[in-house]
Every structure is written in structure tokens, then in C-alpha cells.
Protein backbone atom coordinates (compact mmCIF):
# COMPACT_ATOMS: atom_id res chain seq x y z
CA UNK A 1 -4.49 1.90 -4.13
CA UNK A 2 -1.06 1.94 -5.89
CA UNK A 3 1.85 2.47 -4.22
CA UNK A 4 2.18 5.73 -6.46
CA UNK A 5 -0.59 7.75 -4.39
CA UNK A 6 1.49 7.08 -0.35
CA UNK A 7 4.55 8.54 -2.53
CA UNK A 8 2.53 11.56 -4.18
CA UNK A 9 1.01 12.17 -0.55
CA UNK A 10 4.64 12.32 0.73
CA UNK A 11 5.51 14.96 -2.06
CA UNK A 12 2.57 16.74 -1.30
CA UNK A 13 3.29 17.24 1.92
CA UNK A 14 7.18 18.20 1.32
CA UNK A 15 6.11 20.69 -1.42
CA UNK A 16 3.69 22.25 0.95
CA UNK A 17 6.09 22.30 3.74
CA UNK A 18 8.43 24.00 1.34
CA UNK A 19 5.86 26.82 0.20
CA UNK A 20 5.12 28.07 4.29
CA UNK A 21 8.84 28.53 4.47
CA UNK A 22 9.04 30.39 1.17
CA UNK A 23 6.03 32.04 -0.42
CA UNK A 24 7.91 33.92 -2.49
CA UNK A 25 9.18 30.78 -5.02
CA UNK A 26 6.41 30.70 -8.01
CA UNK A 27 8.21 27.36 -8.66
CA UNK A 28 7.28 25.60 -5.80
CA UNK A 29 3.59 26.36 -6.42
CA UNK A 30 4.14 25.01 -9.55
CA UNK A 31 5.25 21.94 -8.22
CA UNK A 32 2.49 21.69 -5.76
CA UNK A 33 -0.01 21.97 -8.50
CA UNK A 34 1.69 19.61 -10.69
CA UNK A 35 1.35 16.84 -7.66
CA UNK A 36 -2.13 17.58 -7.08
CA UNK A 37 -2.89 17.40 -10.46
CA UNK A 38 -1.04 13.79 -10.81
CA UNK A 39 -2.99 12.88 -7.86
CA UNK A 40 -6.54 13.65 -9.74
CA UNK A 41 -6.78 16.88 -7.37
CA UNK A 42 -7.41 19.46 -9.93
CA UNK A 43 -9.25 21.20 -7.40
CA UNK A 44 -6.68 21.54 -4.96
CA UNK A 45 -4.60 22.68 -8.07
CA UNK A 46 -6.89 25.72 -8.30
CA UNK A 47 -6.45 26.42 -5.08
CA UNK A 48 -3.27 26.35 -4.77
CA UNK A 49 -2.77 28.67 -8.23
CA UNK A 50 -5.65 30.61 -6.10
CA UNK A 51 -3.13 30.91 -3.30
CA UNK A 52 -0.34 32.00 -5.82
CA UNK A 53 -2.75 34.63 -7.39
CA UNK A 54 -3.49 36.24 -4.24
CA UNK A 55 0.05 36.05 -2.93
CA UNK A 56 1.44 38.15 -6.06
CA UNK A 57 -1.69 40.89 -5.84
CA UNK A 58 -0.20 41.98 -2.97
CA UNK A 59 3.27 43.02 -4.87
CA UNK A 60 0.98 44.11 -8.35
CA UNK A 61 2.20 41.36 -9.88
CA UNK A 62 0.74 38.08 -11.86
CA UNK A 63 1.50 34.32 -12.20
CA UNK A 64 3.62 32.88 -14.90
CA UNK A 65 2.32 32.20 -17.70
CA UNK A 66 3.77 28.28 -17.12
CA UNK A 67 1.34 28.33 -14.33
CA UNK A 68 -1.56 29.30 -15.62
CA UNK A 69 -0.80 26.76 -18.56
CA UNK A 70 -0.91 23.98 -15.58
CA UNK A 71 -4.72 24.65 -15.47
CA UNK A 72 -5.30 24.19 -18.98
CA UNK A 73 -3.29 20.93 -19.06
């Protein structure tokens, strides 16, 4: 183990304690995805842009197309 994955797990963490106190910032699902992705976790990724997908159906609205593009990476 590096000393890369302890810091990503920190970030993780941080960006996910970030999102429960503000759901509404596309950004910081971004962010979290972007970590999890660094981290090998493309399936938390997914879950996370699950998350965002299901957050903005509930104000008729979509992801960014950035976001999407994370997935495609």
C-alpha cells in the first residue's frame, strides 16, 4: 500500500462528509467520483453518479454533462 490510498481515504471521507451537508452541489459529487475513481472504485463512482441521478429526478432535472463524462473516462 502507498501512502497515496490513507490520503485518498481521507478525501473520501471529507468529500462525503461535504455531500450530507449539501446535496444540492453537483460539484462535490463530482469530486467524490473523481476520488473513487483514482482509488480504482469505479463502482462506487456509479453509485455515487447513481446518488446524483436520483437526487436531481426529484427537481426534473439531469446531471452535467461533465459528470456523466467521469464515467466514460
Amino acid at each position: 500500500m502507498t501512502w497515496r490510498v490513507p490520503l485518498a481515504e481521507g478525501a473520501i471521507d471529507a468529500a462525503e462528509h461535504a455531500l450530507a451537508a449539501d446535496r444540492d452541489d453537483e460539484e462535490l459529487y463530482r469530486r467524490l467520483m473523481q476520488l473513487q475513481i483514482a482509488v480504482g472504485r469505479t463502482y462506487a463512482a456509479k453509485g455515487v453518479f447513481r446518488e446524483l441521478e436520483a437526487h436531481l429526478s426529484e427537481i426534473d432535472a439531469e446531471p452535467a454533462e461533465e459528470s456523466a463524462r467521469l464515467l466514460r473516462q
